[in-house]
Protein backbone atom coordinates (compact mmCIF):
# COMPACT_ATOMS: atom_id res chain seq x y z
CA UNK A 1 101.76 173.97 158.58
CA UNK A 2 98.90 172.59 160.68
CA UNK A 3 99.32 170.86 163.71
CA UNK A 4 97.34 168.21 165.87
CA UNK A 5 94.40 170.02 167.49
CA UNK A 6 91.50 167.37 168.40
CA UNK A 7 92.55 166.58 171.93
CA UNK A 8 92.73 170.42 172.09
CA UNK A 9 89.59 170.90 171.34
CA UNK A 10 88.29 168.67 174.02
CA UNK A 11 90.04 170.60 177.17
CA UNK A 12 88.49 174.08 175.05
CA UNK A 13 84.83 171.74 175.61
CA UNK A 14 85.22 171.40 178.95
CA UNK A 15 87.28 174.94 180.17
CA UNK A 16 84.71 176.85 178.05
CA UNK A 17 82.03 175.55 180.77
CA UNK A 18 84.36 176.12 183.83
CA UNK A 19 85.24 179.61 182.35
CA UNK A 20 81.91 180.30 183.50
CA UNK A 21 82.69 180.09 187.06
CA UNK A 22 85.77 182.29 187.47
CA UNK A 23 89.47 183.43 186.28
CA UNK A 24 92.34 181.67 185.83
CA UNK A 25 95.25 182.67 188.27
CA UNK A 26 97.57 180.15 186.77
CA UNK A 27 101.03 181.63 186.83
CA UNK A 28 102.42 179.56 184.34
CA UNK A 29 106.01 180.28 182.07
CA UNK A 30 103.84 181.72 179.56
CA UNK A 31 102.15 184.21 181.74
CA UNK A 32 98.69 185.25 182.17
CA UNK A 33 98.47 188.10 179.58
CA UNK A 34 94.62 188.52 180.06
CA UNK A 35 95.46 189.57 184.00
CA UNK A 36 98.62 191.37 183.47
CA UNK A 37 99.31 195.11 183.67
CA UNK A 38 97.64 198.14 185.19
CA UNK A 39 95.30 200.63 184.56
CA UNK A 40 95.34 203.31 181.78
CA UNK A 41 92.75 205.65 183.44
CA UNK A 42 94.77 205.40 186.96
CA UNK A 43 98.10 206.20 185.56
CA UNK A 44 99.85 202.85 185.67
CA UNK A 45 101.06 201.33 182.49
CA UNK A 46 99.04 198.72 181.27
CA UNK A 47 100.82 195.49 179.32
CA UNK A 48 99.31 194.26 176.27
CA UNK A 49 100.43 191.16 174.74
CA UNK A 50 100.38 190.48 171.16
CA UNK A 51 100.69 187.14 169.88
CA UNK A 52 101.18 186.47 166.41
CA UNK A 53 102.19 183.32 164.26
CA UNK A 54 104.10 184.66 161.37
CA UNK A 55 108.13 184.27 162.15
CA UNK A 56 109.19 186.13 158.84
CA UNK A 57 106.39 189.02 159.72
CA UNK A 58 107.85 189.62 163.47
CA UNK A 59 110.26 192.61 162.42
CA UNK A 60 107.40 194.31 161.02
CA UNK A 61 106.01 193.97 163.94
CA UNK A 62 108.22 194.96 165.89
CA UNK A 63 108.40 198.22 163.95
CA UNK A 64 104.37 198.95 164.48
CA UNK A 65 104.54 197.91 168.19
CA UNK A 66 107.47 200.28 168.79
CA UNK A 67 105.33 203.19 167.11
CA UNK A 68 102.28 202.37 168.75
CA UNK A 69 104.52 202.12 172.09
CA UNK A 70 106.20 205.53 171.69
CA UNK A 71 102.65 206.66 170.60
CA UNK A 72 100.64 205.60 174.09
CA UNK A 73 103.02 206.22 177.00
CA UNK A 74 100.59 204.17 178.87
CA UNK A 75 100.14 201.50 177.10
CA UNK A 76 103.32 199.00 176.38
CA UNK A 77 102.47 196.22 173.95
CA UNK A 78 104.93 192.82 173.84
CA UNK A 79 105.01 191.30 170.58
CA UNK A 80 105.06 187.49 171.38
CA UNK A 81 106.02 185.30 168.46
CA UNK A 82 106.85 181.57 169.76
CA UNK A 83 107.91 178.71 166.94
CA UNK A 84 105.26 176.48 166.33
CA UNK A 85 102.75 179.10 167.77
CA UNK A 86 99.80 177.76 166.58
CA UNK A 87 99.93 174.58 168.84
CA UNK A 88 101.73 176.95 171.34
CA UNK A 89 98.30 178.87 171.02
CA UNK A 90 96.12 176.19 171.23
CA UNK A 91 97.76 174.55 174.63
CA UNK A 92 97.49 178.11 175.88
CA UNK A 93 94.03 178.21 174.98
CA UNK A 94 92.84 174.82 176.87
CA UNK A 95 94.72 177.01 180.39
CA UNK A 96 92.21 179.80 179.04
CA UNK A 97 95.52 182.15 179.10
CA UNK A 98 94.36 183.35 175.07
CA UNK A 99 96.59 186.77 174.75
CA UNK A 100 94.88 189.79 174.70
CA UNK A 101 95.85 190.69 171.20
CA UNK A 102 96.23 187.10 168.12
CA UNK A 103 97.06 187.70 165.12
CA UNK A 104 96.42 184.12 163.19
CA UNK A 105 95.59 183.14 160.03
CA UNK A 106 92.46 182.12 158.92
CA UNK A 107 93.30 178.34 159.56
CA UNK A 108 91.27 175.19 161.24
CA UNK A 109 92.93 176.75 164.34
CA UNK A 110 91.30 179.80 163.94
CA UNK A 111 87.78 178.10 163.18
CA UNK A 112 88.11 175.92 166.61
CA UNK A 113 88.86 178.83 169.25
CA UNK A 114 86.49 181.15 167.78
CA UNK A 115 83.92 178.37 168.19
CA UNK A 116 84.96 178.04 171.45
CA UNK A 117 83.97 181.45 172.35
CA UNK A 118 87.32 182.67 173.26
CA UNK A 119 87.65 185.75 171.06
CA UNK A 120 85.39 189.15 170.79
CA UNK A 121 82.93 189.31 168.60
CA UNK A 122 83.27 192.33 166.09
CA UNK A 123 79.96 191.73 164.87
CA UNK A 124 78.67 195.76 164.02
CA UNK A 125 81.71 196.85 165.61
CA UNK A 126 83.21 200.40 163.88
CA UNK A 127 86.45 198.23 163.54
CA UNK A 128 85.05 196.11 160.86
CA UNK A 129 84.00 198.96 158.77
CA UNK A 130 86.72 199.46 156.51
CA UNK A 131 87.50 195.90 155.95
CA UNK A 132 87.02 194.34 152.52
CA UNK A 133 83.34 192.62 152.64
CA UNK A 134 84.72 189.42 150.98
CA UNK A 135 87.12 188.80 153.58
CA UNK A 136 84.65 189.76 156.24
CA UNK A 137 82.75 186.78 154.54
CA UNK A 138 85.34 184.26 154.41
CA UNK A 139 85.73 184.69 157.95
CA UNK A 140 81.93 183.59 158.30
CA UNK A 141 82.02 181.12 155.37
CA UNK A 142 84.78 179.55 157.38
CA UNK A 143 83.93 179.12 160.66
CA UNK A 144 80.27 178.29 159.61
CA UNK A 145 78.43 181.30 162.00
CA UNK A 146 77.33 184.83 161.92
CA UNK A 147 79.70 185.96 164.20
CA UNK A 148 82.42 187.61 163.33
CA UNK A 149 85.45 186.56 165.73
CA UNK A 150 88.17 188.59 163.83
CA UNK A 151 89.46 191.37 161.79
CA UNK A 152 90.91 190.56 158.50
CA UNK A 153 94.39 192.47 158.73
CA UNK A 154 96.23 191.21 155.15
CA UNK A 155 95.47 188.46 152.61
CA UNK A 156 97.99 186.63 150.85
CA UNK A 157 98.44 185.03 147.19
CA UNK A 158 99.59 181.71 146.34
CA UNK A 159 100.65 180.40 142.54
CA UNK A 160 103.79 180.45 140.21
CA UNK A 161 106.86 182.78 140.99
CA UNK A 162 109.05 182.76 138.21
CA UNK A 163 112.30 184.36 136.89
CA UNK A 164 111.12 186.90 134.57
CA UNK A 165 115.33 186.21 132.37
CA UNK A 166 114.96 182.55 132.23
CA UNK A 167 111.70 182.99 130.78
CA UNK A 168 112.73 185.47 128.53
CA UNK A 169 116.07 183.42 127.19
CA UNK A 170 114.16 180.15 127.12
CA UNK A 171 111.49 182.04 124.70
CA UNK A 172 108.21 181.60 126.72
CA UNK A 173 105.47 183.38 127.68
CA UNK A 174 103.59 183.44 130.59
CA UNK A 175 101.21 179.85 130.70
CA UNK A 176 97.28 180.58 130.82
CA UNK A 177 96.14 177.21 130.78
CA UNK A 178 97.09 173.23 132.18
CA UNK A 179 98.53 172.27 128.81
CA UNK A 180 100.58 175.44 128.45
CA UNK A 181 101.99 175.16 131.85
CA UNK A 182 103.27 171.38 131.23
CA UNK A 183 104.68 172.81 128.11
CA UNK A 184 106.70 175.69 129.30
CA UNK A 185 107.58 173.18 131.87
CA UNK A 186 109.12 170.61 128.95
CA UNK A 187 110.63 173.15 127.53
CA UNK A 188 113.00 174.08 130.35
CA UNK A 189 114.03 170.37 131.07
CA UNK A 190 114.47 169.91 127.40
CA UNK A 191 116.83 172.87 127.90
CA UNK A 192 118.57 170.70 130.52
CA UNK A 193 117.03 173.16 133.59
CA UNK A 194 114.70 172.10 136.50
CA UNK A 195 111.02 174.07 135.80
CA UNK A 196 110.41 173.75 139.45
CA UNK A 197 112.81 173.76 142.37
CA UNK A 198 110.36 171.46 144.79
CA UNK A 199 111.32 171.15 148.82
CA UNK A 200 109.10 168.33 149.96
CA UNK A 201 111.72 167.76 152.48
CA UNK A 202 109.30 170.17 154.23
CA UNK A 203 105.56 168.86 153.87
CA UNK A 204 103.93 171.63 154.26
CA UNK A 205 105.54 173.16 151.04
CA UNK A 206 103.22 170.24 148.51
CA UNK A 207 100.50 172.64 150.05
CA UNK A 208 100.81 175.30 147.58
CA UNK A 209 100.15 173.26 144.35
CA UNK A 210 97.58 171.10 146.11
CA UNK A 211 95.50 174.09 147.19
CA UNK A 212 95.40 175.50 143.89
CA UNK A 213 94.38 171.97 142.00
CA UNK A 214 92.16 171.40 144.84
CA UNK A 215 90.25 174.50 144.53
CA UNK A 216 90.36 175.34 141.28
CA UNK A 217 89.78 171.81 139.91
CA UNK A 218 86.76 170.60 142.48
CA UNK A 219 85.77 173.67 144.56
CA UNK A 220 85.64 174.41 148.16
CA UNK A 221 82.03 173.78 148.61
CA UNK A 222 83.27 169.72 147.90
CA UNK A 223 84.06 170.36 151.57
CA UNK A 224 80.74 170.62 152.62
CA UNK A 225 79.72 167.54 150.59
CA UNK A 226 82.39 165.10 152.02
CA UNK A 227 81.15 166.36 155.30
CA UNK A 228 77.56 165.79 154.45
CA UNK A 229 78.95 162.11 153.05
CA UNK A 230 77.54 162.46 149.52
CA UNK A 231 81.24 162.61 147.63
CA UNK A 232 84.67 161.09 148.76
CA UNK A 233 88.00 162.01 147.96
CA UNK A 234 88.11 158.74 146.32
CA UNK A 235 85.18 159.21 143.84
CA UNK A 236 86.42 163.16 143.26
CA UNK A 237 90.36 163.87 143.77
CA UNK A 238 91.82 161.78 140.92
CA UNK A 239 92.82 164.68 138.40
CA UNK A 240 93.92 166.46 141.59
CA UNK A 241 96.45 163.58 142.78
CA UNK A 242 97.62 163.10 138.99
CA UNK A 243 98.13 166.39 138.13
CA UNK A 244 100.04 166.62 141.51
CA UNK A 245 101.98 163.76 141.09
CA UNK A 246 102.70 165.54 137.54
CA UNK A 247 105.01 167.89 138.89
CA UNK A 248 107.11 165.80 140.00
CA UNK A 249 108.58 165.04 137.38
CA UNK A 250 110.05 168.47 136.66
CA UNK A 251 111.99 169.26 139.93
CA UNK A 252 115.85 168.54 140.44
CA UNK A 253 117.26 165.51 141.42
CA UNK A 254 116.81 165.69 145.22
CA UNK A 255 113.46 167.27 145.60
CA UNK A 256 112.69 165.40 148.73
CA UNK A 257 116.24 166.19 150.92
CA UNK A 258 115.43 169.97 149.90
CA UNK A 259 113.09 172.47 152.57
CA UNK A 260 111.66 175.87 152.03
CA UNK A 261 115.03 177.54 153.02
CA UNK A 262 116.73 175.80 150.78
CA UNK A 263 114.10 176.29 147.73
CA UNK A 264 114.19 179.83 148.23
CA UNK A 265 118.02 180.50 148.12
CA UNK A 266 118.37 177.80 144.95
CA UNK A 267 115.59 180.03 143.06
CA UNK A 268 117.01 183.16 144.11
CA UNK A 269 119.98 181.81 142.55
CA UNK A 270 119.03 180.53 139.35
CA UNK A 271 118.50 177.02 139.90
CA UNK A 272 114.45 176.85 138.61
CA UNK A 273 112.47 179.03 136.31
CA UNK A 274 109.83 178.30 138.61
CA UNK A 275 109.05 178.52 142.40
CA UNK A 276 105.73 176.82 143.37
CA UNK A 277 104.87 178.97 146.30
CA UNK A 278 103.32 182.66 147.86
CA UNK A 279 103.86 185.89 147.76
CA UNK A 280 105.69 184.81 151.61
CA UNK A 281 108.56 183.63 149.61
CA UNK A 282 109.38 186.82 148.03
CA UNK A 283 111.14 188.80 150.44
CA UNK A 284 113.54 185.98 151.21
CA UNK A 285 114.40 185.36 147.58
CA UNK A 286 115.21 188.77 147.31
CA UNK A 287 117.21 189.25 150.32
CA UNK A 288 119.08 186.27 148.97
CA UNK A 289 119.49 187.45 145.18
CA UNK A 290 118.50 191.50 145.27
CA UNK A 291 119.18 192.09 141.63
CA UNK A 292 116.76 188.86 140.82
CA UNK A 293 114.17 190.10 138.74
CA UNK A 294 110.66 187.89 139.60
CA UNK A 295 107.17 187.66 138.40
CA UNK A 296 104.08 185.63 139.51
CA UNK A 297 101.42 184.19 138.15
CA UNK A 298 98.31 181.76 138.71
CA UNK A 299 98.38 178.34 138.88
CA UNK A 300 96.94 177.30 135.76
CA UNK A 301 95.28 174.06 137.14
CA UNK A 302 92.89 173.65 133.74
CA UNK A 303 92.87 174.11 130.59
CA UNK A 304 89.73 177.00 131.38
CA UNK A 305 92.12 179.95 131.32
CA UNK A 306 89.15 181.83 133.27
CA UNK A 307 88.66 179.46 135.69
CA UNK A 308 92.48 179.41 136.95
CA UNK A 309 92.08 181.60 140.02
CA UNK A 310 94.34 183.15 142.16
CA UNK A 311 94.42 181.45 145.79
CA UNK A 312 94.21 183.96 148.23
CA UNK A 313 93.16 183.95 152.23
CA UNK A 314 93.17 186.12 154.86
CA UNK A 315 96.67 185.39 156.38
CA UNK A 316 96.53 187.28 159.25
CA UNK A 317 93.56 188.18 161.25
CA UNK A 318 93.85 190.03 164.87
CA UNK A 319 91.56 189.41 167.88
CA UNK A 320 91.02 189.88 171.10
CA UNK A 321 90.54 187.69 174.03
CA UNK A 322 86.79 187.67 175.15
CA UNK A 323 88.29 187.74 178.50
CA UNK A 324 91.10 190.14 178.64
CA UNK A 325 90.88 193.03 181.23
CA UNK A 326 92.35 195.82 178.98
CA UNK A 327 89.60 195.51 175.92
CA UNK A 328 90.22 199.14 175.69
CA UNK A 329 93.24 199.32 175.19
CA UNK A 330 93.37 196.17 173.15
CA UNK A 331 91.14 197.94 170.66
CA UNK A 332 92.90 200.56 170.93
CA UNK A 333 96.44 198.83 169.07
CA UNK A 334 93.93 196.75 167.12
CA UNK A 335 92.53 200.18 165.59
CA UNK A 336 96.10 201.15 165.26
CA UNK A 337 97.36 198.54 163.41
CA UNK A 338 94.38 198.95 161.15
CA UNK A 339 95.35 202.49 160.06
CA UNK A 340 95.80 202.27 156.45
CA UNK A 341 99.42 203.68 156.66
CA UNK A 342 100.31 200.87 159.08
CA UNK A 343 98.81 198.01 156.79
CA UNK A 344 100.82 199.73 153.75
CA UNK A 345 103.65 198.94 156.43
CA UNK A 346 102.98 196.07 156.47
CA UNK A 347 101.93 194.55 153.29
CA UNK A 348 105.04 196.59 151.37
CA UNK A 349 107.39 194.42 153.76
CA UNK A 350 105.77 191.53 153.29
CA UNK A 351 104.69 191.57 150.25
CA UNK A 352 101.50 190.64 151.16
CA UNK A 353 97.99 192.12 149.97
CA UNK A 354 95.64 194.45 152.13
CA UNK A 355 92.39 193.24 153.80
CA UNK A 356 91.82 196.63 154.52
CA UNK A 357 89.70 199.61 151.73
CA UNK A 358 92.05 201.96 150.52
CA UNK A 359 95.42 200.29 150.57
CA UNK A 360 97.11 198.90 147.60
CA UNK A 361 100.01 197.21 146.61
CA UNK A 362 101.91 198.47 144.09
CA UNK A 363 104.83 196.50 143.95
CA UNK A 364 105.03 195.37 139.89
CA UNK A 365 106.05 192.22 141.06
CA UNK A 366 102.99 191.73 142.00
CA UNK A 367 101.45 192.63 138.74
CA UNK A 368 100.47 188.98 137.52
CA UNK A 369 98.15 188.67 140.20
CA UNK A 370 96.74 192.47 140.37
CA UNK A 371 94.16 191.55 137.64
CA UNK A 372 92.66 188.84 139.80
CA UNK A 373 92.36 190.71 142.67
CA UNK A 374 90.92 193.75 140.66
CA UNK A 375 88.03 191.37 139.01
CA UNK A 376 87.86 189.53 142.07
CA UNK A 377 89.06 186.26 140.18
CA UNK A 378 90.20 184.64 143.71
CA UNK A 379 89.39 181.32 145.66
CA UNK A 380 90.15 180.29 149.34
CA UNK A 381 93.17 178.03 150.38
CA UNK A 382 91.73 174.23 150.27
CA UNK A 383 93.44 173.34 153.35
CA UNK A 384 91.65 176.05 155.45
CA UNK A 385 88.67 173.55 155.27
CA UNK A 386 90.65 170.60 155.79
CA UNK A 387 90.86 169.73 159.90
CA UNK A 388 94.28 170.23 160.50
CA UNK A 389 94.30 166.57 163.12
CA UNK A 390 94.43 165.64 159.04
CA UNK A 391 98.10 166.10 158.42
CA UNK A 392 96.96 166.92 154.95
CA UNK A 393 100.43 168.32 153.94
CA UNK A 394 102.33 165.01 155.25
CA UNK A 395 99.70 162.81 153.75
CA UNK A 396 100.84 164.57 150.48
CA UNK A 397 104.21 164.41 151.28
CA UNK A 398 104.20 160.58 151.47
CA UNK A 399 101.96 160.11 148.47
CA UNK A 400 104.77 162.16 146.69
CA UNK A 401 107.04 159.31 147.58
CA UNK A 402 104.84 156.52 147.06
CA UNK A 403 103.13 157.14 143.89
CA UNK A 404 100.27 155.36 145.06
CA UNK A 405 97.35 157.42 143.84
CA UNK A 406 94.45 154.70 145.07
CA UNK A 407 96.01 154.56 148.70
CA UNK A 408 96.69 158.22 148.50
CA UNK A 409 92.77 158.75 148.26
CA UNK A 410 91.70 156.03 150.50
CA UNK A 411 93.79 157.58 153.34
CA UNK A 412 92.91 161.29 152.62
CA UNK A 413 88.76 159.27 152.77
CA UNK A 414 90.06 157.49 156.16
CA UNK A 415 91.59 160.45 157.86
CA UNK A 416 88.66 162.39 157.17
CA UNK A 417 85.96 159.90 158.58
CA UNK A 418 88.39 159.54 161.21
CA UNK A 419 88.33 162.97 162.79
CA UNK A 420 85.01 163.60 161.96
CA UNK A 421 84.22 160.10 164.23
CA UNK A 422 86.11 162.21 167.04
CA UNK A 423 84.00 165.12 167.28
C-alpha cells in the first residue's frame, strides 16, 4: 500500500520555498485544479476537483458529487480517482498542482504534505466541530504538530472476518485470546479446511495481521523510541515476527500465487473460515457470495483478552489545498460531504465506520467490533508510523518466504536507519 516518497519529499523542500514567490501556470496532463474554473459570485461555474485514493469508494463518490452537483448549479465538482494515487499525489504535489479537494488516508503520505504546508489548516475551524475528538487527535499524534491539516471523514476496522456456518458446523466460538485463536485455527485444518485464506501474492495484504501484532503486542509509542534510538526492531519484534510467521502455517497450499481479489472471492465462497483483513473487504465478499453470512472480530494477538484491540484509523480524511482559488467553495463540498446523512452514505456502502458525532453503523455484521468502538477499546494502524520509503509490507512479504526471523529484523533495523539517514 505505501509507495516510495523520500525523493518526493525533497522537490516538496525546495517548491515549498519557491511557492513563496508565485503560482504555478504549468499546464500539465493532470491539470492545474488550484487555477481552474470561474467565479461563483460572478455567475460562471466554478470547477472543483476532488481527488481521492480509495478505488472501491469511487461509486460512492460519485453518488455524493452528483448530489452536491445538482445541489450548487454553480459549482461542478470532478471526482478524480487515478490508480496508484498516492504516488500520483505526491508527484503532483512536488509541481505544487495539490487538488483543491484530497481525500487520503491518514498514511506517511498524509504526514509529509501536511508538513509541507500544502493543505489548510482547520485548526478552530466550525468544520472540525462535529468530528470525533480522538480522531481529531490521531491526526495530531500523527503528524507530530498542533495543526490540524485535515478533517477526519470515516475510520476503518481491521481484524478477523469469519464465516459465521463454518464456525457454527466446526463447533467453535468466537477466539478471545492468542491461544484460543491458534486453537480454533487447528481445529479447522484438523477438519481438513484452510483457517485462513492468505494472498501474499499481494504484499500489502501481510499488513493486516502485522498491524494488529505490532500494535497490540509492542505499542505505537515503540515508534517514537526506535526514532529516539533507545529500542530496535531487533531487541523488540521477535513475538511479532513469530507469531506472524505462525499463520502461515494455516493458509492453503498456494498462499503466495494468491492476491486480494482472489482471497476475497475464495472466502466468499467457502474456501477459509477465516479472512485476515478490514471491514474494506466486505462489500466485495458479498457482492461475490450475497447469501454469505459473515462476522468479525479482533485480532486476538495475546493471551490478555482486554488488551486485544480493535485496529482502527482514520481512512479517509478530506483537505483542501492551501493554495486553491475557490476555498469557498471547496469548503463548501467539504461541509457537504460532512453532513451526517452523507457520511451514513457513505459508511453503509462501505462498510466503513463514521469519524463524524451522530452517525452510526448499524450493520450487525459489524457487531463484533461495535463493543470496541463503544468502550473505545481501539489502537492506530502500525504502519501509519512506519515511513512508507520502508516497503514495510514487501519486507514482510519476503520474510514470509524466507523464514528468516534474524534477517527479517535486521532489515526492518536497516531500512529504518536508512531513511531516517535521508532526512
Amino acid at each position: 500500500m505505501k509507495k516510495t516518497i523520500k525523493p518526493v519529499v525533497v522537490s516538496l523542500v525546495a517548491m515549498s520555498v519557491l511557492s513563496a514567490c508565485g503560482t504555478n501556470n504549468s499546464n500539465n496532463a493532470t491539470g492545474n485544479s488550484t487555477n481552474s474554473g470561474g467565479n461563483a459570485s460572478s455567475g460562471e461555474k466554478v470547477k472543483i476537483e476532488f481527488f481521492q485514493n480509495k478505488t472501491e469508494a469511487k461509486a460512492t463518490f460519485d453518488k455524493l458529487v452528483a448530489k452536491f452537483n445538482e445541489a450548487n448549479p454553480n459549482i461542478v465538482v470532478t471526482q478524480v480517482n487515478p490508480p496508484d494515487a498516492e504516488t500520483v499525489l505526491k508527484t503532483r504535489a512536488a509541481k505544487k498542482d495539490i487538488p483543491d479537494v484530497v481525500g487520503l488516508g491518514a498514511t506517511d503520505t498524509y504526514k509529509t504534505l501536511s508538513g509541507s504546508g500544502l493543505f489548510e489548516d482547520f485548526s478552530g475551524d466550525p468544520l472540525a466541530e462535529n468530528i470525533q475528538p480522538a480522531y481529531l487527535q490521531m491526526l495530531k499524534d500523527l503528524t507530530g504538530s498542533e495543526e490540524l491539516n485535515g478533517l477526519p471523514f470515516s475510520s476503518n476496522a481491521s481484524g478477523v472476518i469469519y464465516n459465521k456456518a463454518m464456525f457454527a458446523e466446526a463447533g467453535v466460538t468466537v477466539p478471545t485470546t492468542w491461544d484460543e485463536f491458534m486453537a480454533v485455527a487447528q481445529k479447522f485444518k484438523d477438519n481438513g479446511q484452510n483457517a485462513f485464506y492468505l494472498t501474499l501474492k499481494d504484499s500489502w495484504t501481510t499488513l493486516t495481521p502485522f498491524n494488529s501484532l505490532a500494535t497490540i503486542i509492542k505499542g505505537n509509542d515503540f515508534f517514537k523510541e526506535r526514532t529516539a534510538g533507545t529500542v530496535t526492531f531487533a531487541d523488540s519484534y521477535t513475538e511479532v515476527a513469530e507469531k506472524l510467521l505462525k499463520l502461515t502455517e494455516f493458509g492453503q497450499k498456494d498462499i503466495f500465487g494468491k492476491g486480494y481479489n482472489d482471497g476475497n472471492t475464495a472466502f466468499a465462497k467457502g474456501e477459509s473460515a477465516m479472512y485476515l483483513q478490514g471491514v474494506w473487504a466486505i462489500p466485495e465478499i458479498v457482492k461475490a457470495n450475497p447469501s454469505i453470512e459473515l462476522g468479525v472480530f479482533p485480532f486476538p494477538a495475546t493471551n490478555d483478552a482486554a488488551a486485544n484491540k480493535v485496529i482502527s484509523g482514520v481512512d479517509t480524511l478530506l483537505t483542501i489545498s492551501k493554495n486553491t482559488k475557490h476555498k469557498e467553495e471547496a469548503k463548501k463540498f467539504v461541509d457537504f460531504l460532512l453532513q451526517p446523512e452523507n457520511v451514513s452514505l457513505y459508511i453503509n456502502e462501505q462498510k466503513a465506520f463514521p469519524a463524524v458525532q451522530g452517525v452510526t453503523q448499524d450493520d450487525p455484521t459489524m457487531d463484533g467490533f461495535k463493543e470496541a468502538f463503544t468502550a473505545g477499546n481501539l489502537a492506530d494502524f502500525a504502519d501509519h508510523y512506519i515511513p512508507s520509503a520502508m516497503k514495510v509490507d514487501t519486507i514482510n512479504q519476503s520474510f514470509l518466504q524466507k523464514k528468516d526471523i534474524k534477517a527479517y529484523l535486521d532489515q526492518l533495523d536497516k531500512e529504518w536507519d536508512k531513511v531516517a539517514n535521508r532526512k
